[in-house]
Every structure is written in C-alpha cells, then in structure tokens.
N, C-alpha and C. Protein backbone atom coordinates (compact mmCIF):
# COMPACT_ATOMS: atom_id res chain seq x y z
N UNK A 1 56.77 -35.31 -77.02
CA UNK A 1 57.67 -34.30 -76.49
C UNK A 1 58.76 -35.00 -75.71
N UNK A 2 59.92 -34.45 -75.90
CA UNK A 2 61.55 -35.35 -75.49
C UNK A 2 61.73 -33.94 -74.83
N UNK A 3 62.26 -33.81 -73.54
CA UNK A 3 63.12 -32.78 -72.33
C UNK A 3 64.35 -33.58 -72.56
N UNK A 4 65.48 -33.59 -73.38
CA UNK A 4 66.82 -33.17 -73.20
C UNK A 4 67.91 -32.70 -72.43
N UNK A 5 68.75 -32.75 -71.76
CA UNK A 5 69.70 -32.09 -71.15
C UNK A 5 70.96 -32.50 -71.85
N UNK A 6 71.83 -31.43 -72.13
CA UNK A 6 73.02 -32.11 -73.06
C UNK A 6 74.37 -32.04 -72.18
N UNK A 7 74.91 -33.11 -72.79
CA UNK A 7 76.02 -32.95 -71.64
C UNK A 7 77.47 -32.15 -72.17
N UNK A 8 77.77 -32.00 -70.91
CA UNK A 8 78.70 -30.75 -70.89
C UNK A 8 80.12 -30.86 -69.87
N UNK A 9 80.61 -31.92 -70.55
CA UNK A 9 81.76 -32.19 -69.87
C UNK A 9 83.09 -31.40 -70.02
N UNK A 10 82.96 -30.44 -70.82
CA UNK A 10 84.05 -29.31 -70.91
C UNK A 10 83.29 -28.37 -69.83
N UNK A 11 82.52 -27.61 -69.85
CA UNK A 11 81.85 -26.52 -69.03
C UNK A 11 80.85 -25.70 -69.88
N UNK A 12 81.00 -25.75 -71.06
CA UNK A 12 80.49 -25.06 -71.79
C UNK A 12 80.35 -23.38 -71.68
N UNK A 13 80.22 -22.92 -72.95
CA UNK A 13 80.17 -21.66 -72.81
C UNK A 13 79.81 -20.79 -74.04
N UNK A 14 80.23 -19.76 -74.42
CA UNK A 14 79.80 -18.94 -75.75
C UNK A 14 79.24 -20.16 -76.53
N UNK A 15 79.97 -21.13 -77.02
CA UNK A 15 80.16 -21.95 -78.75
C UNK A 15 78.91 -22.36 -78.30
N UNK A 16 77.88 -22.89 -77.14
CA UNK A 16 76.87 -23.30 -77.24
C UNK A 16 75.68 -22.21 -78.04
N UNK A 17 75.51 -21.15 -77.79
CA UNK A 17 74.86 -19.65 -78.34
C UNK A 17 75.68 -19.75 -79.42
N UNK A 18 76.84 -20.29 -80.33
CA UNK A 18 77.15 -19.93 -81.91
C UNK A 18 76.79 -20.74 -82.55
N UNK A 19 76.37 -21.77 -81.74
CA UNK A 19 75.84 -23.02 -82.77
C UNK A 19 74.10 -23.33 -82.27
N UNK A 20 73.56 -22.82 -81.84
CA UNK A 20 71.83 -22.05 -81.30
C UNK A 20 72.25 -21.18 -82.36
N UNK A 21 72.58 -20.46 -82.50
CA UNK A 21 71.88 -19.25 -83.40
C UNK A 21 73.12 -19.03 -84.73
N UNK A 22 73.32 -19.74 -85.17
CA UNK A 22 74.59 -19.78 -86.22
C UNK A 22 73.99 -18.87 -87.56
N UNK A 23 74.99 -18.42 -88.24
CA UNK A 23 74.18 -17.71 -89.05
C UNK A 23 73.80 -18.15 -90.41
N UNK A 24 73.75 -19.44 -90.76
CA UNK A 24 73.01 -20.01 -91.45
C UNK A 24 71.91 -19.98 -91.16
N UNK A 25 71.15 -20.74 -90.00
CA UNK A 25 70.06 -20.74 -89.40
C UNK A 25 69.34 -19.43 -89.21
N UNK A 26 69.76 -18.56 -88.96
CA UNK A 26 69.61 -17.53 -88.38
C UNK A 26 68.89 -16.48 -89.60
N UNK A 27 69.64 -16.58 -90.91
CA UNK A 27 69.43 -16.17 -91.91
C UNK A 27 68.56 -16.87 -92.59
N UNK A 28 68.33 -18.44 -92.34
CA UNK A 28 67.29 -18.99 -93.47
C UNK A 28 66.42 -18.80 -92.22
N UNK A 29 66.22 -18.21 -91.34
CA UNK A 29 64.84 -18.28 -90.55
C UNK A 29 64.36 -19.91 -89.30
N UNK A 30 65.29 -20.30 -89.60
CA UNK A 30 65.30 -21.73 -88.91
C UNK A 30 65.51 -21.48 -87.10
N UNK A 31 66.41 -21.01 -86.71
CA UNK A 31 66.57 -19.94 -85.23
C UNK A 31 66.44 -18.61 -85.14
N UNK A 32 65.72 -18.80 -83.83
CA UNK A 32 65.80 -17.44 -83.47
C UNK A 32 65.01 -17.72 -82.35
N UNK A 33 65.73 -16.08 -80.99
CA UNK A 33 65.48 -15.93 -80.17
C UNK A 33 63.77 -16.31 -79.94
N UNK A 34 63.55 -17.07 -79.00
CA UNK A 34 61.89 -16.67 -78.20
C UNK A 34 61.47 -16.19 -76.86
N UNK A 35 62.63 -16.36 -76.08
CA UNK A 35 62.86 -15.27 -74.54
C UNK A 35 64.43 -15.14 -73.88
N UNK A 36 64.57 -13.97 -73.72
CA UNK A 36 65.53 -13.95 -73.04
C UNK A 36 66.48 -13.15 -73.81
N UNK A 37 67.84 -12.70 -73.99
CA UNK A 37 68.76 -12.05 -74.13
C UNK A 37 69.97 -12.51 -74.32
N UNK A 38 70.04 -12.96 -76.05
CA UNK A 38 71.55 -13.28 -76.22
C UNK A 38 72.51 -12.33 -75.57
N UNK A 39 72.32 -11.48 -75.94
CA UNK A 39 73.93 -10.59 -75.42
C UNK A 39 74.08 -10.58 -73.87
N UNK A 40 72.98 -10.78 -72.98
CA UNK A 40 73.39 -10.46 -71.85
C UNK A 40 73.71 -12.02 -71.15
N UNK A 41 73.10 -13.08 -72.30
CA UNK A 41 73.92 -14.24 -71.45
C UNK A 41 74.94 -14.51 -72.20
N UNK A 42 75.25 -14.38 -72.98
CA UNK A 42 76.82 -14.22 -73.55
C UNK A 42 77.81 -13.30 -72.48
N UNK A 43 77.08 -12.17 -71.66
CA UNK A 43 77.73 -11.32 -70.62
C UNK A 43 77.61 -12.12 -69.14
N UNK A 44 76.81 -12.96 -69.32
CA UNK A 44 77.09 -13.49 -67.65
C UNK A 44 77.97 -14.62 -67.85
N UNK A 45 77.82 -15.43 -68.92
CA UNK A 45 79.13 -16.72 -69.38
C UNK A 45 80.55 -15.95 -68.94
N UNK A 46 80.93 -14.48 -69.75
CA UNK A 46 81.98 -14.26 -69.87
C UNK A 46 82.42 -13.75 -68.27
N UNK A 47 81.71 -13.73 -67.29
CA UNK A 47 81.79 -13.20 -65.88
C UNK A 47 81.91 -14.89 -65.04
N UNK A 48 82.18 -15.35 -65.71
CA UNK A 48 82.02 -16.89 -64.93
C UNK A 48 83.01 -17.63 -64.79
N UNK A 49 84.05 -17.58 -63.80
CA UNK A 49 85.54 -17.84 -63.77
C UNK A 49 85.70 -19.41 -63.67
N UNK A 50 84.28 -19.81 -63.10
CA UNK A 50 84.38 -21.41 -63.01
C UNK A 50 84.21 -22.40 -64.19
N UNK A 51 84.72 -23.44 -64.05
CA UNK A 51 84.71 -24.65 -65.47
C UNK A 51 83.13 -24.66 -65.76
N UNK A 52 82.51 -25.03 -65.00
CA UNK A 52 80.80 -25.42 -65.73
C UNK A 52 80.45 -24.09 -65.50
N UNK A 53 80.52 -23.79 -66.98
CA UNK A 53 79.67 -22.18 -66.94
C UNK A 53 78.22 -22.41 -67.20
N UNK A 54 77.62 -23.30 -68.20
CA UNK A 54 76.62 -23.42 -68.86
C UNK A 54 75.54 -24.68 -68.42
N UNK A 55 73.92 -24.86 -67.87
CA UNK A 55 73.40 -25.99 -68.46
C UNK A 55 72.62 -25.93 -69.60
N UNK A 56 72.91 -26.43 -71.19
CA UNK A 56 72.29 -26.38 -72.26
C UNK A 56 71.29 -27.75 -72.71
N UNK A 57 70.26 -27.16 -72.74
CA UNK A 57 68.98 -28.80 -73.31
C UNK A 57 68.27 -28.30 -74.39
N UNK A 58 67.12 -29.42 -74.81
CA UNK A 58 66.22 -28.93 -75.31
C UNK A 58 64.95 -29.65 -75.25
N UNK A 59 63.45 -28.82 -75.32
CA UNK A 59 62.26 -29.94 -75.59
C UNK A 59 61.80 -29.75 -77.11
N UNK A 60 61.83 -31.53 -77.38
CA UNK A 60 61.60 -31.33 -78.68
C UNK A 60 60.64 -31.86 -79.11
N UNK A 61 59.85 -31.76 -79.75
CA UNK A 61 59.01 -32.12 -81.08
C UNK A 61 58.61 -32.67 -81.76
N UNK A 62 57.93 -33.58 -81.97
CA UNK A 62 57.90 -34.22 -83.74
C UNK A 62 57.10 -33.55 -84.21
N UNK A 63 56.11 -32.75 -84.29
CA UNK A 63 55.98 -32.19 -85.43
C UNK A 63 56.57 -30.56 -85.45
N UNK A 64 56.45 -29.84 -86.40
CA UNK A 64 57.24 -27.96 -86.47
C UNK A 64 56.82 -27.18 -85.92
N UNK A 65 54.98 -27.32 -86.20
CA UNK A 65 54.16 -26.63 -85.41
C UNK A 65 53.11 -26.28 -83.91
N UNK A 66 53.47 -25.99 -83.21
CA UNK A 66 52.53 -25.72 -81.80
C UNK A 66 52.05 -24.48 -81.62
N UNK A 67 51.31 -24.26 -80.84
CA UNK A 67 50.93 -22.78 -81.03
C UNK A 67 51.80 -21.68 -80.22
N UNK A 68 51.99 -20.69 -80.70
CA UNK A 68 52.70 -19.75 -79.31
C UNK A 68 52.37 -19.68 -78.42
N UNK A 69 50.94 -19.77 -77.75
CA UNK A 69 50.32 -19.64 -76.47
C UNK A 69 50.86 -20.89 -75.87
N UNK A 70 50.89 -22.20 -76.77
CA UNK A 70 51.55 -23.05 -76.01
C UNK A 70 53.03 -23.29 -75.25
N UNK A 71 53.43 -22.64 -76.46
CA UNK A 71 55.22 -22.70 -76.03
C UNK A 71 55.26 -21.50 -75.40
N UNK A 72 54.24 -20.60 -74.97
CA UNK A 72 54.87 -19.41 -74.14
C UNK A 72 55.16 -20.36 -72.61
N UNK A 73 53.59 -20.84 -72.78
CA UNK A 73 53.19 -21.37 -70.90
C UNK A 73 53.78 -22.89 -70.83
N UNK A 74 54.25 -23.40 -71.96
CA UNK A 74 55.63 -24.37 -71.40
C UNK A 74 56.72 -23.72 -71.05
N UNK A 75 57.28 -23.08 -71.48
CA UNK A 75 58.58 -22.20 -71.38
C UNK A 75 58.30 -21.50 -69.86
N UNK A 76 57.63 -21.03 -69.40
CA UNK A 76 57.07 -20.56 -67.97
C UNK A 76 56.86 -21.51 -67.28
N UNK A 77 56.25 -22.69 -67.20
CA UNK A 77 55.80 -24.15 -66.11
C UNK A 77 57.52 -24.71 -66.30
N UNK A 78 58.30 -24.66 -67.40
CA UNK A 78 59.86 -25.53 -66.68
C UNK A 78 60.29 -24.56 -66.33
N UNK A 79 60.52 -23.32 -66.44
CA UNK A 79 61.27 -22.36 -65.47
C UNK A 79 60.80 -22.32 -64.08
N UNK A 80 59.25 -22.63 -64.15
CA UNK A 80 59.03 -22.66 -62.61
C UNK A 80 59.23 -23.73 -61.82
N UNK A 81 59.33 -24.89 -63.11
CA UNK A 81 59.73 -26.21 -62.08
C UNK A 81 61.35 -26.17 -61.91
N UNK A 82 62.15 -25.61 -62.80
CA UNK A 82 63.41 -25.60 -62.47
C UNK A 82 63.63 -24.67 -61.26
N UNK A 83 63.88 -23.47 -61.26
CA UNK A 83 63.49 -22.16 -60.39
C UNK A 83 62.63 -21.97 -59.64
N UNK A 84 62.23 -22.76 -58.43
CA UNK A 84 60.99 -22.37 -57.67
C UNK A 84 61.22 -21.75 -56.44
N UNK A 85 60.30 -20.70 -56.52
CA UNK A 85 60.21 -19.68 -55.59
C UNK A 85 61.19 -18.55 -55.59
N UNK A 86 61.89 -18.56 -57.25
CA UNK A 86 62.57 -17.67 -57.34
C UNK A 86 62.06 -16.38 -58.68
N UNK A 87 62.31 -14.96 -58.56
CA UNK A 87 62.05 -14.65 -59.28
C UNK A 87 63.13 -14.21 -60.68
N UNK A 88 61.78 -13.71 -61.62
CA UNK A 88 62.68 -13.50 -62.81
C UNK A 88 64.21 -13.12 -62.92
N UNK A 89 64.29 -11.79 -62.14
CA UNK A 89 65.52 -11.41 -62.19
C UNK A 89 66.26 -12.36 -61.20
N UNK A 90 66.55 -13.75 -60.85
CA UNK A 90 67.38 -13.84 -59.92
C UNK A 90 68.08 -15.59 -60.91
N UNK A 91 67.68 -15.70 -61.92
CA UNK A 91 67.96 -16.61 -63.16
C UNK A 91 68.52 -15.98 -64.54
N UNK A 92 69.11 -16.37 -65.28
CA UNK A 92 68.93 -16.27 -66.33
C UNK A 92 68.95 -17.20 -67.33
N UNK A 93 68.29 -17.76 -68.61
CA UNK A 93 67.69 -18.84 -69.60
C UNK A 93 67.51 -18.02 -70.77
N UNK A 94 67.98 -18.67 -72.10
CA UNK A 94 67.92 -18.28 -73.34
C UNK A 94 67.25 -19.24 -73.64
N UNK A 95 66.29 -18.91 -74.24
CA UNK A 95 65.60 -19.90 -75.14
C UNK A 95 65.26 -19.82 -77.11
N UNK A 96 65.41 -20.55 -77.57
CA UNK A 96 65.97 -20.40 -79.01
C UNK A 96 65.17 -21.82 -79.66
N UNK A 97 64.46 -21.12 -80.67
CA UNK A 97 63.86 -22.29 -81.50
C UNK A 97 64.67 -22.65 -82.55
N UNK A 98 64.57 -23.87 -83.03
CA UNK A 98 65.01 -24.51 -84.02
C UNK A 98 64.18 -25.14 -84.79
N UNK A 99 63.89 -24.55 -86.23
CA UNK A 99 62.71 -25.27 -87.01
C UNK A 99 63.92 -26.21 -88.06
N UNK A 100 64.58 -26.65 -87.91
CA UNK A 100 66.08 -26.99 -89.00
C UNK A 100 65.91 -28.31 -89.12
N UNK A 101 65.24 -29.40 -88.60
CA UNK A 101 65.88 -30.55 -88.49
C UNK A 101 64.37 -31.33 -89.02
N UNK A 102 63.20 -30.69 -89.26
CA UNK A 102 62.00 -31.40 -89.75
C UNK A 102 61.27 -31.45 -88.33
N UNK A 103 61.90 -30.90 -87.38
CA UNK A 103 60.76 -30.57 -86.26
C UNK A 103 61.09 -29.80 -85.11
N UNK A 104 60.16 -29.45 -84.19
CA UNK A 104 60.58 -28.07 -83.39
C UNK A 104 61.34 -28.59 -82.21
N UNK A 105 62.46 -27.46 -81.84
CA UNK A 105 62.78 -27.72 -80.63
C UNK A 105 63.63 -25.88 -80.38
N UNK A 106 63.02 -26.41 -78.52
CA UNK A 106 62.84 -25.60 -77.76
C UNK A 106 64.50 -25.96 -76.93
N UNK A 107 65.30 -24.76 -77.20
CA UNK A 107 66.45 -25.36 -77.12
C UNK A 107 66.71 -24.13 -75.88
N UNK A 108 67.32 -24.70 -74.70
CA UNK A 108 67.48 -23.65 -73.18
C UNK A 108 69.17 -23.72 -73.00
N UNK A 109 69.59 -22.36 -73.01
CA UNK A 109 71.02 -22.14 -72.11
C UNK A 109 70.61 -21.06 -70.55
N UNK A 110 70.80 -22.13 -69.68
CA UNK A 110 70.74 -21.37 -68.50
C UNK A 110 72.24 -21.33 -68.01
C-alpha cells in the first residue's frame, strides 16, 4: 500500500473530479464514487475564492481486490488521522475508486 499526495501547484479544482470520474471510466465501470458527494464538492470548490482550493491523493494497491469492510475502515482511520477531533459535518472528502490501471486505488479530494 502507497499513501500519495499529488501536487497541486496551480490550486486545483473541478478538472481534478473530471479526470476521477471521466466518463470513460465511469462507463466501463473502472470509477466510481465510494463516499462522499460529487456534486456537493464540486459546490464547495466553486465557493472557494482562494488559489489552493483542493488537496487531491491516493492509496494504492497492487493488487484490484480488498474487501469492502476493509476499504470502508481505512477510509475512516485516514479521515480520523487527518481530521482529529473533528466531526463529519465539519470536513468534506470524495473518495473514488479506480480499478483502470491493473490495480486499486483509493483516490481522496478534500
């Protein structure tokens, strides 16, 4: 397992969520949502007057398959190590799988 952080020397914003969920991918089944709310972080990006709108990473994989129980309670232990002592509503994180590349990754726009 590789934790990622990608860098983001423009600020990033929408194009990170069009290329996570592009509709190639999207249509052959390769992405797609696993928590969180495209449209409403596409709505907090567009409320964000400052240059670094976005931090985008990912944890990845070598092999495609893990179980969901696993990737639920990873996806919960880095939000809590990123976010501590804060609750749900006071973050927001998209998280988006990618089966496209010959192995999984757990790809985060906070």
């Amino acid at each position: 397992m590789i934790v990622k952080f990608f860098s983001n020397a423009k600020g990033g914003g929408k194009e990170g969520i069009d290329y996570l969920l592009n509709d190639i991918r999207v249509h052959d089944g390769t992405a797609f949502v696993l928590r969180g709310n495209e449209h409403t972080t596409r709505a907090i990006i567009d409320s964000i007057s400052r240059k670094q709108k976005v931090t985008m990473g990912a944890i990845v994989f070598e092999k495609e398959q893990i179980s969901d129980e696993f990737k639920e309670q990873l996806m919960t232990n880095f939000e809590e190590l990123l976010f501590p002592g804060m609750k749900k509503d006071q973050y927001n994180i998209l998280w988006v799988q990618h089966l496209d590349k010959g192995k999984l990754e757990l790809n985060f726009v906070i």
